[in-house]
Protein backbone atom coordinates (compact mmCIF):
# COMPACT_ATOMS: atom_id res chain seq x y z
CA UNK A 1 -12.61 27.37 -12.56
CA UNK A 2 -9.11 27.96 -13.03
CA UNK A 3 -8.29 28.15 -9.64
CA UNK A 4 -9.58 24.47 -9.24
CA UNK A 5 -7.67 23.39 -12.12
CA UNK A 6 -4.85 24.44 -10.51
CA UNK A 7 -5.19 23.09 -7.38
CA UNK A 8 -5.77 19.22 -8.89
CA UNK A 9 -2.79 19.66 -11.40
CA UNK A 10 -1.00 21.01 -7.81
CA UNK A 11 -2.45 17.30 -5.68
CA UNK A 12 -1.57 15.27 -8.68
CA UNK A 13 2.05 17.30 -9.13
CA UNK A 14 2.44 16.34 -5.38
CA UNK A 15 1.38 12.84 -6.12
CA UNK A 16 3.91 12.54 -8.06
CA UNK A 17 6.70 13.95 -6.48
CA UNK A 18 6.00 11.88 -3.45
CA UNK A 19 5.84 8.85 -6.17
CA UNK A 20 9.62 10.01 -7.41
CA UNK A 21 10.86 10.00 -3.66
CA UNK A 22 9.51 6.44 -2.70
CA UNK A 23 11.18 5.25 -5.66
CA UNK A 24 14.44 6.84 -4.64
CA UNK A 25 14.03 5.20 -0.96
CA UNK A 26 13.57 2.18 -2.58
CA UNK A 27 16.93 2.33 -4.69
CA UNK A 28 18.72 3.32 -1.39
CA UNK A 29 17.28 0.21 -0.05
CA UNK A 30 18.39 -1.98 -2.80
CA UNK A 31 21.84 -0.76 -2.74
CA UNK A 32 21.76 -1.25 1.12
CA UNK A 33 21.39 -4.50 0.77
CA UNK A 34 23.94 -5.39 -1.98
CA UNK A 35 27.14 -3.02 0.08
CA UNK A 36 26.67 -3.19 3.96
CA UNK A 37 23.52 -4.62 5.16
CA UNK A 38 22.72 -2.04 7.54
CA UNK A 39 19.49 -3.11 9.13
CA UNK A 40 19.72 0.08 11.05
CA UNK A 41 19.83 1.99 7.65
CA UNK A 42 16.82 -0.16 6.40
CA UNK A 43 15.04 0.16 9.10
CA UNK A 44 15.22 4.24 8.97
CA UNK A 45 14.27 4.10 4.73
CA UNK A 46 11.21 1.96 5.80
CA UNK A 47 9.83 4.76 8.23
CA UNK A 48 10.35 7.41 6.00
CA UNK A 49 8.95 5.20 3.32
CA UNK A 50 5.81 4.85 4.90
CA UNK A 51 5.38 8.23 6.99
CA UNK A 52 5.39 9.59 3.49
CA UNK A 53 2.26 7.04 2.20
CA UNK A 54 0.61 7.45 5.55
CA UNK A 55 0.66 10.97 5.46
CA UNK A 56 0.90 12.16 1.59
CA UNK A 57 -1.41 9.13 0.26
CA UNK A 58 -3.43 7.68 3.25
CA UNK A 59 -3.99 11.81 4.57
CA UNK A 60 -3.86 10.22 8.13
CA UNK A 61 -4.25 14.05 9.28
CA UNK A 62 -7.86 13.73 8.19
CA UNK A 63 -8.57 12.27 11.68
CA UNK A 64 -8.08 15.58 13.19
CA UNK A 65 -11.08 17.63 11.26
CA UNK A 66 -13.66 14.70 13.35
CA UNK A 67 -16.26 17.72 14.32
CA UNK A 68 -18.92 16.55 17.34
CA UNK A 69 -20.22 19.93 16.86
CA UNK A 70 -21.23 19.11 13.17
CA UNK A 71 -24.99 17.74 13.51
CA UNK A 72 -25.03 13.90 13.46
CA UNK A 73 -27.15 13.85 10.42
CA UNK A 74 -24.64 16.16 8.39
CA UNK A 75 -22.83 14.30 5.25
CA UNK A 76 -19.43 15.45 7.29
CA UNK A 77 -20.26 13.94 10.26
CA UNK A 78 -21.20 10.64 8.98
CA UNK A 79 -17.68 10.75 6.74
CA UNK A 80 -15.78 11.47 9.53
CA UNK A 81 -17.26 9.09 11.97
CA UNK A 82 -16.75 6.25 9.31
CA UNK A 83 -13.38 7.38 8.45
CA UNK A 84 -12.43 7.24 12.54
CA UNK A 85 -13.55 3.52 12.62
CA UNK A 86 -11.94 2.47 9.18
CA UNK A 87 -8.58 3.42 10.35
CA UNK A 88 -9.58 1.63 13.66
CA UNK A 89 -9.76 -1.46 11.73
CA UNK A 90 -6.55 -0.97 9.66
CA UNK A 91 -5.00 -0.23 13.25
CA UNK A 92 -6.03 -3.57 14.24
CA UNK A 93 -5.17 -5.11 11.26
CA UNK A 94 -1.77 -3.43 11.55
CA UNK A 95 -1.13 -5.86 14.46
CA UNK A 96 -1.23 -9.06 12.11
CA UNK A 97 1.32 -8.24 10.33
CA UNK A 98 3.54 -7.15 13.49
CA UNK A 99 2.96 -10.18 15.00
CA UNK A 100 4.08 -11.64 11.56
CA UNK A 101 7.49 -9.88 11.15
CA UNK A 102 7.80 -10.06 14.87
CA UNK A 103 7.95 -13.80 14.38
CA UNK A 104 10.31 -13.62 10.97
CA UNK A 105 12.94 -12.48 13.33
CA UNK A 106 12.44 -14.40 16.39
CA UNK A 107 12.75 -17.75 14.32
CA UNK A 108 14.72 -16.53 11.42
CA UNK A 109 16.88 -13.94 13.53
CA UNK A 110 19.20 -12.29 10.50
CA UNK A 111 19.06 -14.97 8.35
CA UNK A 112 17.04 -14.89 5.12
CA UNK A 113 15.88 -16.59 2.30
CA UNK A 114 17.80 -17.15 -0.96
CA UNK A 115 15.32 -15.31 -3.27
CA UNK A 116 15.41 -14.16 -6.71
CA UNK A 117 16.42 -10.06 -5.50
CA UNK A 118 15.10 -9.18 -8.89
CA UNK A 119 11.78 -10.60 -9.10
CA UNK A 120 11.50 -8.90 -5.50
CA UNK A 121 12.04 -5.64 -6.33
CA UNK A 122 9.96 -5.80 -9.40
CA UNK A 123 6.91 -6.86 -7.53
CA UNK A 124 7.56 -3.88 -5.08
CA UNK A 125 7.73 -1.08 -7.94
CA UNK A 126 4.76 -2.58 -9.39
CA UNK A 127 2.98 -2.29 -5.96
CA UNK A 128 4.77 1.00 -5.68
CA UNK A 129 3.58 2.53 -8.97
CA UNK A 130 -0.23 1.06 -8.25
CA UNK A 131 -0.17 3.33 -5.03
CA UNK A 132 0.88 6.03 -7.19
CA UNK A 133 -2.05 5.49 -9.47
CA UNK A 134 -4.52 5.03 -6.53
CA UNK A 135 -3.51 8.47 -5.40
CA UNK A 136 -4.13 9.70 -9.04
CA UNK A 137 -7.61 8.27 -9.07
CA UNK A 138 -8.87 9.81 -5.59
CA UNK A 139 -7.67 13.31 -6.62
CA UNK A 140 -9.22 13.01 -9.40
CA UNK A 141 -12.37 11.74 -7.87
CA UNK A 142 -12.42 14.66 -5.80
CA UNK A 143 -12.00 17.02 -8.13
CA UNK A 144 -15.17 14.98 -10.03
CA UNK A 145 -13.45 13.73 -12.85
CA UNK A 146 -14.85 10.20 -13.00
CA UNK A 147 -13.33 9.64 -16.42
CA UNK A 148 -10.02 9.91 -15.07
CA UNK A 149 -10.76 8.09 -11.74
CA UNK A 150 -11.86 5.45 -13.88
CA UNK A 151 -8.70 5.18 -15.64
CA UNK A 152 -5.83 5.51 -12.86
CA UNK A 153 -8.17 2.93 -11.01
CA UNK A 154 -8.57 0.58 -13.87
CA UNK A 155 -5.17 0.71 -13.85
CA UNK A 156 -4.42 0.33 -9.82
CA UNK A 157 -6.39 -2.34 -10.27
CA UNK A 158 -4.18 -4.36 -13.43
CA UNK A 159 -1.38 -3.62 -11.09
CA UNK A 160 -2.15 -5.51 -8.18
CA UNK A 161 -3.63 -8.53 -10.52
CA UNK A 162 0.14 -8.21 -11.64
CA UNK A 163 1.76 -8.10 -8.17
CA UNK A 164 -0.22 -11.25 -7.52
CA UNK A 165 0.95 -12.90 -10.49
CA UNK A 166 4.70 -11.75 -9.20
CA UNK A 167 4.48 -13.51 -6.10
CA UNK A 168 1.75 -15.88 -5.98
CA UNK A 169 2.46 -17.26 -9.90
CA UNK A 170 6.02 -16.99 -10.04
CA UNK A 171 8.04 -16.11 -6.55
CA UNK A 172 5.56 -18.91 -5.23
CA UNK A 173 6.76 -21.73 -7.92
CA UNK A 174 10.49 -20.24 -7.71
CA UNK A 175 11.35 -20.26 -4.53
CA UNK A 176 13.82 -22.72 -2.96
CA UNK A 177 12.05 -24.71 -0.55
CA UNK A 178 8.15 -26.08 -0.03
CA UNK A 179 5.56 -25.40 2.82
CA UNK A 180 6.28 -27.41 5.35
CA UNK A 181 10.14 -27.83 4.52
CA UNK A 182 11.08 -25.49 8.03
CA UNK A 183 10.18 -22.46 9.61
CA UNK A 184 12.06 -20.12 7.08
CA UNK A 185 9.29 -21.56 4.30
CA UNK A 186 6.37 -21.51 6.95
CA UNK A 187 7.70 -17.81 7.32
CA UNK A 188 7.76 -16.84 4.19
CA UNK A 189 4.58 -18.27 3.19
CA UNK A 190 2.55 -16.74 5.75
CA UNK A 191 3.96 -13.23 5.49
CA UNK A 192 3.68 -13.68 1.53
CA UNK A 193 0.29 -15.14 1.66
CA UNK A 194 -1.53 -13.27 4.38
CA UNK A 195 -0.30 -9.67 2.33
CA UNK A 196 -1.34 -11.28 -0.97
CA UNK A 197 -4.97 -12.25 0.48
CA UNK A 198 -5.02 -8.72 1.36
CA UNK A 199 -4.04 -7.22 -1.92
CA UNK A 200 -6.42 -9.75 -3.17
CA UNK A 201 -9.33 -8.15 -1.02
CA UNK A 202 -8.01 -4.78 -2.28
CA UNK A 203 -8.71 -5.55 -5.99
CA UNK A 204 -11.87 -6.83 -5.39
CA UNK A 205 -12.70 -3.87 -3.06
CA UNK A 206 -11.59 -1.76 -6.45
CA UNK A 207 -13.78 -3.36 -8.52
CA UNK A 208 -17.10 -2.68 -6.57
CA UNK A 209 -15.54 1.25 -6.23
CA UNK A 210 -15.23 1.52 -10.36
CA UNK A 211 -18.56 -0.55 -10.61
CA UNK A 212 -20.17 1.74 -8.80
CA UNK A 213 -18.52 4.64 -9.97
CA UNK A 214 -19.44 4.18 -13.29
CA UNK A 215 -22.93 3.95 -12.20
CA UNK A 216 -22.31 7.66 -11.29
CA UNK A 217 -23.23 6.69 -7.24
CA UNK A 218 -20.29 9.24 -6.09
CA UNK A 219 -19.69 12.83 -6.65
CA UNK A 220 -16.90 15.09 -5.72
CA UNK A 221 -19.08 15.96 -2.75
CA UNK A 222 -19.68 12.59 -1.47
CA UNK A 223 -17.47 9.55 -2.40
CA UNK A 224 -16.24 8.17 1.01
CA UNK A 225 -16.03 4.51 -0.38
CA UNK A 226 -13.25 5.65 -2.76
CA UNK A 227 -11.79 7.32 -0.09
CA UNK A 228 -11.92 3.81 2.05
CA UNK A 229 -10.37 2.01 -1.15
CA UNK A 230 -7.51 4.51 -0.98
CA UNK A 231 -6.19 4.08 2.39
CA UNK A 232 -7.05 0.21 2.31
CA UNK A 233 -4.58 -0.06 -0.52
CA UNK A 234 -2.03 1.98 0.65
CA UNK A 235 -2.07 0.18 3.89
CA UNK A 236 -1.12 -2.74 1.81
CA UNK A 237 1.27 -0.78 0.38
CA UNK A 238 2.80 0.08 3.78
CA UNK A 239 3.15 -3.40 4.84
CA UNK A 240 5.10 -4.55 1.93
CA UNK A 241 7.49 -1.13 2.45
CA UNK A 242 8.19 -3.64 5.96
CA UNK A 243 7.60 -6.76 4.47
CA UNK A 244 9.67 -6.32 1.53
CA UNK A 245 13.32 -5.74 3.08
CA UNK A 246 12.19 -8.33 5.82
CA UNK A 247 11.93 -11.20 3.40
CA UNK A 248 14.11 -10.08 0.81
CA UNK A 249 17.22 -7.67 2.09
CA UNK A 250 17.64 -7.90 5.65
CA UNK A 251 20.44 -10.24 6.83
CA UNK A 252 22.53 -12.73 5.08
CA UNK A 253 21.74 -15.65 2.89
CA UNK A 254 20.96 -18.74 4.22
């Protein structure tokens, strides 16, 4: 029993540490931005920014323990098979928004909008510290604690109501041109919109996962669907880690 204690309070530790980093990376960023504009130095952050989510929160590794040995009626098997094709479709989905940034710079080329810096990099921590609470709530879910899943999703969840807000409520109403104005605000509106619509689909993939978690349907054993949550919303998490010094860093103002 103590042994397993240990070995959450070690997953969440790590969690957290990870958590500590990203926020780091995302300083460096900032201060990229504001001193020499390196978009060679912002590019490098960004990978490292997201090899650490895909492999510390997403567990991307988890694609190697696929076992066709396992029989095909086995709990493991049927996890591992669904876990292959999830990623499958957050592979394809990947490609949206590459074709998306792929366009910022073919039409905007270094140029970028003149954005309230702030308001951007509150709306990333807040996106950063729900990732950091998703990873709380699957550890914990694994472990069987669906108290404290509960609560670090609960709160995942009031974060990305809040990013929303950030972007679609204010950034949206703020921002220094309208729709159809020219292809900087088409730009910005699509890569904004399309990853909000996502992190809209992530809340309300959340809410079924804490619905049905408080109807006791998972167990330590078996709780795939929270797994699925995880790595949706750190994909979305991801995206923004690319999206965010895209729309809001790279370049000079307009």
């Amino acid at each position: 029993m103590a042994e397993h204690h240990e070995n959450v309070n070690g997953k969440l530790n790590q969690g957290l540490i990870i958590f500590i980093l990203l926020a780091f990376l995302t300083f460096i960023e900032y201060m990229i931005a504001i001193t020499n504009q390196s978009l060679l130095l912002l590019s490098v952050v960004a990978v490292i920014k997201a090899s650490m989510v895909l492999y510390y929160y997403m567990h991307i590794y988890k694609l190697g323990e696929m076992n066709d040995e396992l029989p095909h009626s086995s709990l493991e098997w049927k996890t591992s098979t669904n876990r292959f094709g999830f990623w499958l479709f957050i592979l394809s989905d990947a490609f949206l928004f590459a074709g998306l940034l792929t366009a910022r710079f073919n039409l905007l080329g270094y140029t970028r909008p003149d954005l309230e810096q702030f308001l951007g990099l509150i709306v990333t921590s807040v996106l950063l510290v729900s990732s950091f609470f998703m990873n709380r709530a699957e550890t914990q879910m694994k472990a069987g604690n669906v108290k404290d899943f509960l609560v670090s999703a609960s709160i995942t969840t009031l974060l990305g109501i809040g990013f929303l807000a950030g972007v679609v409520g204010v950034e949206w109403q703020h921002a220094p041109f309208k729709v159809d104005d020219s292809a900087m605000s088409a730009v910005f509106f699509m890569m904004t919109g399309m990853h909000a619509f996502h992190v809209l689909t992530g809340v309300i993939f959340l809410l079924i996962v804490i619905n049905n978690a408080r109807k006791g349907v998972y167990t330590a054993d078996n709780y795939w669907p929270v797994e699925a949550a995880t790595v949706y919303w750190h994909f979305v998490d991801v995206v923004w880690i690319f999206f965010y010094p895209a729309i809001y860093l790279i370049g000079r103002l307009v």
